[in-house]
N, C-alpha and C. Protein backbone atom coordinates (compact mmCIF):
# COMPACT_ATOMS: atom_id res chain seq x y z
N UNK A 1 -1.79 -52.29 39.69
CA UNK A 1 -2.33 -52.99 40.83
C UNK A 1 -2.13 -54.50 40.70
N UNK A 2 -1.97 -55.01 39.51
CA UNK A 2 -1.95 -56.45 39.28
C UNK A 2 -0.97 -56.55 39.45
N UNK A 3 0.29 -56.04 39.01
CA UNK A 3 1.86 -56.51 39.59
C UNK A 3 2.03 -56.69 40.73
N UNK A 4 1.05 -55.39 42.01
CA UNK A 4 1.64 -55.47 43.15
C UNK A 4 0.79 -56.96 43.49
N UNK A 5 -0.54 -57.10 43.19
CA UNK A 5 -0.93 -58.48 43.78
C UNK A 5 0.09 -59.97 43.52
N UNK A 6 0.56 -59.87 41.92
CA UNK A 6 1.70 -60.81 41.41
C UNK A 6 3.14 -60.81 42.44
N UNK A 7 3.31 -59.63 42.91
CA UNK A 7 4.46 -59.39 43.44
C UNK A 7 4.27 -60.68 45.13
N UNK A 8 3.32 -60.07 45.51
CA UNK A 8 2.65 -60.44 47.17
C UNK A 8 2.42 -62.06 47.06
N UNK A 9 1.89 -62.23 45.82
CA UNK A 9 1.50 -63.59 45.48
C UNK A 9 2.99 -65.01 45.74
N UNK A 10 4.75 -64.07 45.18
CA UNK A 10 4.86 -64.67 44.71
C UNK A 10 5.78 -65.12 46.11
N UNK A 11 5.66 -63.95 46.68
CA UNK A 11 6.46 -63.40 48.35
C UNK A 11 5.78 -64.40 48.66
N UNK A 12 4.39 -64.75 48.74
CA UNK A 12 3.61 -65.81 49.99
C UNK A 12 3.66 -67.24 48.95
N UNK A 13 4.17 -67.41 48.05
CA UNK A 13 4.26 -68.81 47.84
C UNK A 13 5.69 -69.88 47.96
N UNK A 14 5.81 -70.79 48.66
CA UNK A 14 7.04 -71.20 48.70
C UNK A 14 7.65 -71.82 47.72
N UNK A 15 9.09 -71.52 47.81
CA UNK A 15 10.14 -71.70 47.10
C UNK A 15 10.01 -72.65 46.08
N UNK A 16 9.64 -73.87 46.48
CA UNK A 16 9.49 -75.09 46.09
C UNK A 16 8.28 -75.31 44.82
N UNK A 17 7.37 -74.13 45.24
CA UNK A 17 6.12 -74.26 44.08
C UNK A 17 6.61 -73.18 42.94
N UNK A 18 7.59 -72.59 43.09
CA UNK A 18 7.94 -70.79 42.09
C UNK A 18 8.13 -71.98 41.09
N UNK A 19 7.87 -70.99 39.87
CA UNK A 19 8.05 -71.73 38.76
C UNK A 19 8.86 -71.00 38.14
N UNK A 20 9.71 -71.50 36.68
CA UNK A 20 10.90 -70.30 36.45
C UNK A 20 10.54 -68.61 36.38
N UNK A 21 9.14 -68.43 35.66
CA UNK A 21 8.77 -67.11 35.44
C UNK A 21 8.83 -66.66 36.87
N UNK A 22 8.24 -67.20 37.88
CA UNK A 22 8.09 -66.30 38.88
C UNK A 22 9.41 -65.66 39.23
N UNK A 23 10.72 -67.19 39.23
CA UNK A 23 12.14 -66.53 39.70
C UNK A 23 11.91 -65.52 38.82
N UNK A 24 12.17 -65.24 37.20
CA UNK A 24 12.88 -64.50 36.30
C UNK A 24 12.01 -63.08 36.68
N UNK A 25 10.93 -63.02 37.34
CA UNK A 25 10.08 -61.92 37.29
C UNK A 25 10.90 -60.97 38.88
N UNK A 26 11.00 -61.80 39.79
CA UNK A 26 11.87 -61.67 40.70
C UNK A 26 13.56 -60.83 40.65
N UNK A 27 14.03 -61.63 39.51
CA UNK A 27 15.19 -61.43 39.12
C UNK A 27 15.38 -59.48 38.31
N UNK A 28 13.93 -59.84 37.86
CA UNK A 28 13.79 -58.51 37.30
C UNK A 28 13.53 -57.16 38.05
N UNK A 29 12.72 -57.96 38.68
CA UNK A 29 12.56 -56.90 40.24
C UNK A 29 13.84 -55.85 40.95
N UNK A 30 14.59 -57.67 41.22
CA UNK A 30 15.74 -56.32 41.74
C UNK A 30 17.15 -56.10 40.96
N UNK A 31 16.66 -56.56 39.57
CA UNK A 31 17.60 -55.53 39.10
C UNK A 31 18.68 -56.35 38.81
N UNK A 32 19.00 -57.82 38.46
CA UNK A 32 19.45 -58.58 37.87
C UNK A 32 19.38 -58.66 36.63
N UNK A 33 20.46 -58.67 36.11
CA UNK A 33 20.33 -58.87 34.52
C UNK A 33 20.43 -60.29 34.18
N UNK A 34 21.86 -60.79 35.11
CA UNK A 34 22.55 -62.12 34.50
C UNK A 34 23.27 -61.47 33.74
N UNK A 35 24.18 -61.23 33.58
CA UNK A 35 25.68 -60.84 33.36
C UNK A 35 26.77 -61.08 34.32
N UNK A 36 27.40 -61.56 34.56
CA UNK A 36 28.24 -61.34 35.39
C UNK A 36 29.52 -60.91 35.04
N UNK A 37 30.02 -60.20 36.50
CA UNK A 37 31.05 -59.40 36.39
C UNK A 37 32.35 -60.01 36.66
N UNK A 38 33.14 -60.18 35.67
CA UNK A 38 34.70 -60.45 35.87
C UNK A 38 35.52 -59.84 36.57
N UNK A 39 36.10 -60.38 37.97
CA UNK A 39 36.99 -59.99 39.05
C UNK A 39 38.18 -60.38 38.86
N UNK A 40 39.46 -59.65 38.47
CA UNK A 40 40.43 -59.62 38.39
C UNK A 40 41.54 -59.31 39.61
N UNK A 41 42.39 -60.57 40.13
CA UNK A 41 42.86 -59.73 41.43
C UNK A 41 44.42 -59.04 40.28
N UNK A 42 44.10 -58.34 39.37
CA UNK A 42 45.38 -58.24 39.31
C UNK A 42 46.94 -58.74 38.64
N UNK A 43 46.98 -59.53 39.57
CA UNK A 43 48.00 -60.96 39.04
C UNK A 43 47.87 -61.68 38.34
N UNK A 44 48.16 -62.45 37.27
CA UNK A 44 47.89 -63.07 36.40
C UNK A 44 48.15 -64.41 36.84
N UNK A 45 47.16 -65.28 36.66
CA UNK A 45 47.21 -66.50 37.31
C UNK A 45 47.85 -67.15 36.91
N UNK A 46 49.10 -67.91 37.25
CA UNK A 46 50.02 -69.08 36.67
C UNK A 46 49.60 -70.27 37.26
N UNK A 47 49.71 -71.15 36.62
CA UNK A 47 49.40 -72.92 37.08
C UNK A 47 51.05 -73.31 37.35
N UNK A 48 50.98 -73.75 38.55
CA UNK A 48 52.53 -73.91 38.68
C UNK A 48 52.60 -75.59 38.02
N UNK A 49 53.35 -76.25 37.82
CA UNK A 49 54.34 -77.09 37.12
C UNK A 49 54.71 -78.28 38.92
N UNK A 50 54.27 -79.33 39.65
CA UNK A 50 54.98 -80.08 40.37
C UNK A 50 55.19 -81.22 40.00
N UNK A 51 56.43 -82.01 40.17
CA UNK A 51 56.91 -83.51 39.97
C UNK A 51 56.43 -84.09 41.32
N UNK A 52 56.76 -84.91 41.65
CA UNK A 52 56.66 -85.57 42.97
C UNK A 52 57.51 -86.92 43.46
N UNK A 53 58.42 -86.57 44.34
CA UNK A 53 59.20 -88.13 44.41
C UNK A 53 60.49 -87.92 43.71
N UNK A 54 61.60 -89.19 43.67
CA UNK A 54 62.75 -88.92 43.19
C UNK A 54 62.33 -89.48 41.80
N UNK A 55 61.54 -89.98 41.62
CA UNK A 55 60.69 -90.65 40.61
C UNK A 55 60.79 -89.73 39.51
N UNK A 56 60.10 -88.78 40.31
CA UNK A 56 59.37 -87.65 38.91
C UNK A 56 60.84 -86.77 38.47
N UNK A 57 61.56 -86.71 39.32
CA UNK A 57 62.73 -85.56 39.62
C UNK A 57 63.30 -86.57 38.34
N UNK A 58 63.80 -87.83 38.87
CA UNK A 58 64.36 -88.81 37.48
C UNK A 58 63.42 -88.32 35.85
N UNK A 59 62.64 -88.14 35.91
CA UNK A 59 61.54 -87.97 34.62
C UNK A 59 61.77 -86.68 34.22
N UNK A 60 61.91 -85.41 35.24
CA UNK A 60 61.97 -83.88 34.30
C UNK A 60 63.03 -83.81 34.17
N UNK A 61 64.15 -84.82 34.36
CA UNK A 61 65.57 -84.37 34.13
C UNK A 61 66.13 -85.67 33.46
N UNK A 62 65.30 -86.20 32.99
CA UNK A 62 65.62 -87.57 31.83
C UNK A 62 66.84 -88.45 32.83
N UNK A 63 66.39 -88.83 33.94
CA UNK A 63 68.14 -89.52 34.52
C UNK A 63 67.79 -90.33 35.50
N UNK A 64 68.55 -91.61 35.86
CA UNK A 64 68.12 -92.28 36.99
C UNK A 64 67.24 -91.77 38.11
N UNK A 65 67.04 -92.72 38.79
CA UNK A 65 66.52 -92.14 39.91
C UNK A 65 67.53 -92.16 40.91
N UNK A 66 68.74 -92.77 40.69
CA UNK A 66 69.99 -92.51 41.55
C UNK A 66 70.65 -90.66 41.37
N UNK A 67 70.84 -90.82 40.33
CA UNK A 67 71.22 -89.51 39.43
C UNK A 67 70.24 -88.34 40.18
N UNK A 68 69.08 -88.85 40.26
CA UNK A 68 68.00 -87.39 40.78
C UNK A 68 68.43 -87.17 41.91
N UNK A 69 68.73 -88.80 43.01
CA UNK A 69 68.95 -88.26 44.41
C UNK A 69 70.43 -87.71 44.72
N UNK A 70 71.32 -87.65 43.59
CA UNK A 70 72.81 -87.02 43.63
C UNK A 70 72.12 -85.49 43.64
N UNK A 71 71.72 -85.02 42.80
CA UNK A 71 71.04 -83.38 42.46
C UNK A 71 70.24 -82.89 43.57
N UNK A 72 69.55 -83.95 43.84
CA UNK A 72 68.62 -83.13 44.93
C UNK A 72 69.46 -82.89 46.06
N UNK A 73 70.37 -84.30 47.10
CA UNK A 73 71.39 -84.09 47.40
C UNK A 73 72.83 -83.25 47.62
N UNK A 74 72.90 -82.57 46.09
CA UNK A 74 73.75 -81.34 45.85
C UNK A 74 73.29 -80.16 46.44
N UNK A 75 72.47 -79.99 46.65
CA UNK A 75 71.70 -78.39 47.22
C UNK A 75 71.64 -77.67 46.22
N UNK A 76 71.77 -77.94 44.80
CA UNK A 76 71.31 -77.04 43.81
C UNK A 76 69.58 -76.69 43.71
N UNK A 77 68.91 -77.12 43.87
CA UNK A 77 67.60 -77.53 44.28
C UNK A 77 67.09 -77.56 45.42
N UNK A 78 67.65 -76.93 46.53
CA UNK A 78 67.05 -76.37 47.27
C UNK A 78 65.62 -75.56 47.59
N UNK A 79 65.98 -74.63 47.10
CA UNK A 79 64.69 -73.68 46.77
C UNK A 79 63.36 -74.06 45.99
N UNK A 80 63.99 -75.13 45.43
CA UNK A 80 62.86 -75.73 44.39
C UNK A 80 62.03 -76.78 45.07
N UNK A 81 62.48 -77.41 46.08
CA UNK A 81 62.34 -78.90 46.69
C UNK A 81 61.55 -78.65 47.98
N UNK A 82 60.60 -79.31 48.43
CA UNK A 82 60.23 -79.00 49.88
C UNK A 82 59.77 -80.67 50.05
N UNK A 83 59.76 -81.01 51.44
CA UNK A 83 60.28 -82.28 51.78
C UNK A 83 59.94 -82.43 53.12
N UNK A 84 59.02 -83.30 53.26
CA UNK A 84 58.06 -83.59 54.76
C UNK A 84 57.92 -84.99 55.02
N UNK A 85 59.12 -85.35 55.53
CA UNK A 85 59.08 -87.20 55.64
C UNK A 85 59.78 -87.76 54.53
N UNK A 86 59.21 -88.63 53.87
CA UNK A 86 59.07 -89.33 52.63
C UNK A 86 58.96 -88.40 51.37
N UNK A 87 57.72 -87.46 51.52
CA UNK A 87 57.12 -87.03 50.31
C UNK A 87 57.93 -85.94 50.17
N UNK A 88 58.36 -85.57 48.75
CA UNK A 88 59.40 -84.74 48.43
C UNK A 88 58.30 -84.22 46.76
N UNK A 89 58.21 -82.94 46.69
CA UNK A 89 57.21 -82.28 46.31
C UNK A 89 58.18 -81.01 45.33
N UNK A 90 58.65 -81.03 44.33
CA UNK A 90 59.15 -80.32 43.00
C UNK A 90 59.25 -79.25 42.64
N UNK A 91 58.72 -78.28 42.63
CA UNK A 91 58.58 -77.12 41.54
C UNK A 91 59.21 -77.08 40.42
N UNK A 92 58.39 -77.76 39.23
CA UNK A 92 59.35 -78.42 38.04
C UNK A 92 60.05 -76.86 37.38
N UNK A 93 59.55 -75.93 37.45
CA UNK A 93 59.43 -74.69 36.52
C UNK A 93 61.29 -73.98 37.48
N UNK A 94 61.06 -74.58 38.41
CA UNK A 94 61.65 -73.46 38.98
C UNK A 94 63.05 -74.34 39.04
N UNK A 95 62.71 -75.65 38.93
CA UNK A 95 64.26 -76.56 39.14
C UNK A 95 64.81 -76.96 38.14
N UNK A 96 64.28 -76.04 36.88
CA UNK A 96 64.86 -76.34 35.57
C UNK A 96 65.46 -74.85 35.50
N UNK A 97 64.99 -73.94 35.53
CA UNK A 97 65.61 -72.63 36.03
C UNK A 97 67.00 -72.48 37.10
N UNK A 98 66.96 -73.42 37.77
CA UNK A 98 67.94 -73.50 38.86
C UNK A 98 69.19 -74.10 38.07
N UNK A 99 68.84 -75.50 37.55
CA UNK A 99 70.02 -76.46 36.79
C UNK A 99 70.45 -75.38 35.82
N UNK A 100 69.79 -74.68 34.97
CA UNK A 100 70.18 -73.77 34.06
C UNK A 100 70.97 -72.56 34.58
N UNK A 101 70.79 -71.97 35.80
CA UNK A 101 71.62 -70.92 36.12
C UNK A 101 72.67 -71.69 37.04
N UNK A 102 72.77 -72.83 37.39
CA UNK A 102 74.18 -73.19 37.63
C UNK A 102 75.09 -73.76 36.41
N UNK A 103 74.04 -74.17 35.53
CA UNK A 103 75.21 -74.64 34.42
C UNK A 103 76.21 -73.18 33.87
N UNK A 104 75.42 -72.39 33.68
CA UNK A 104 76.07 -70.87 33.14
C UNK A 104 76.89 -70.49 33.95
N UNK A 105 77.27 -71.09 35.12
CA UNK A 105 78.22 -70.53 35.76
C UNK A 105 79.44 -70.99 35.54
């Protein structure tokens, strides 16, 4: 009988006055442990790799910044490059992969 009065007590007091026991008594109520559950979609999350600018393109490929705008220029880097105005945006991972499967050719 004393729980259910504790229970009613803690329903009619506001939020602002609960003190931690009341949450943790709450918590217990419905069945919270505090564990939480690890959601996996699956896929393994990669952090992709971006340069930015002819700047950066000069920096992952050790070479002017004239030199970067010959390459980017070439269309070898296409796929790697996306480009909205001014701002020209990298995929470093993928445009070192690219230079490498045209050199093998």
């Amino acid at each position: 009988m004393k729980s259910e009065n504790n229970i009613s007590d803690m329903l009619n007091k506001p939020l602002f006055q609960a003190t931690v026991s009341d949450l943790v008594e709450v918590f217990k109520l419905c069945g919270c442990t505090g564990e939480h559950e690890v959601v996996s979609s699956g896929a393994p999350s990669v952090k992709k790799n971006y340069v930015y600018g002819l700047s950066g393109l000069s920096k992952l490929f050790g070479c002017s910044v004239s030199t970067a705008q010959r390459i980017k220029s070439s269309g070898i880097l296409d796929s790697a490059i996306v480009q909205h105005g001014r701002l020209i945006v990298v995929d470093a991972d993928l445009a070192l992969e690219l230079v490498k499967a045209y050199h093998r050719q």
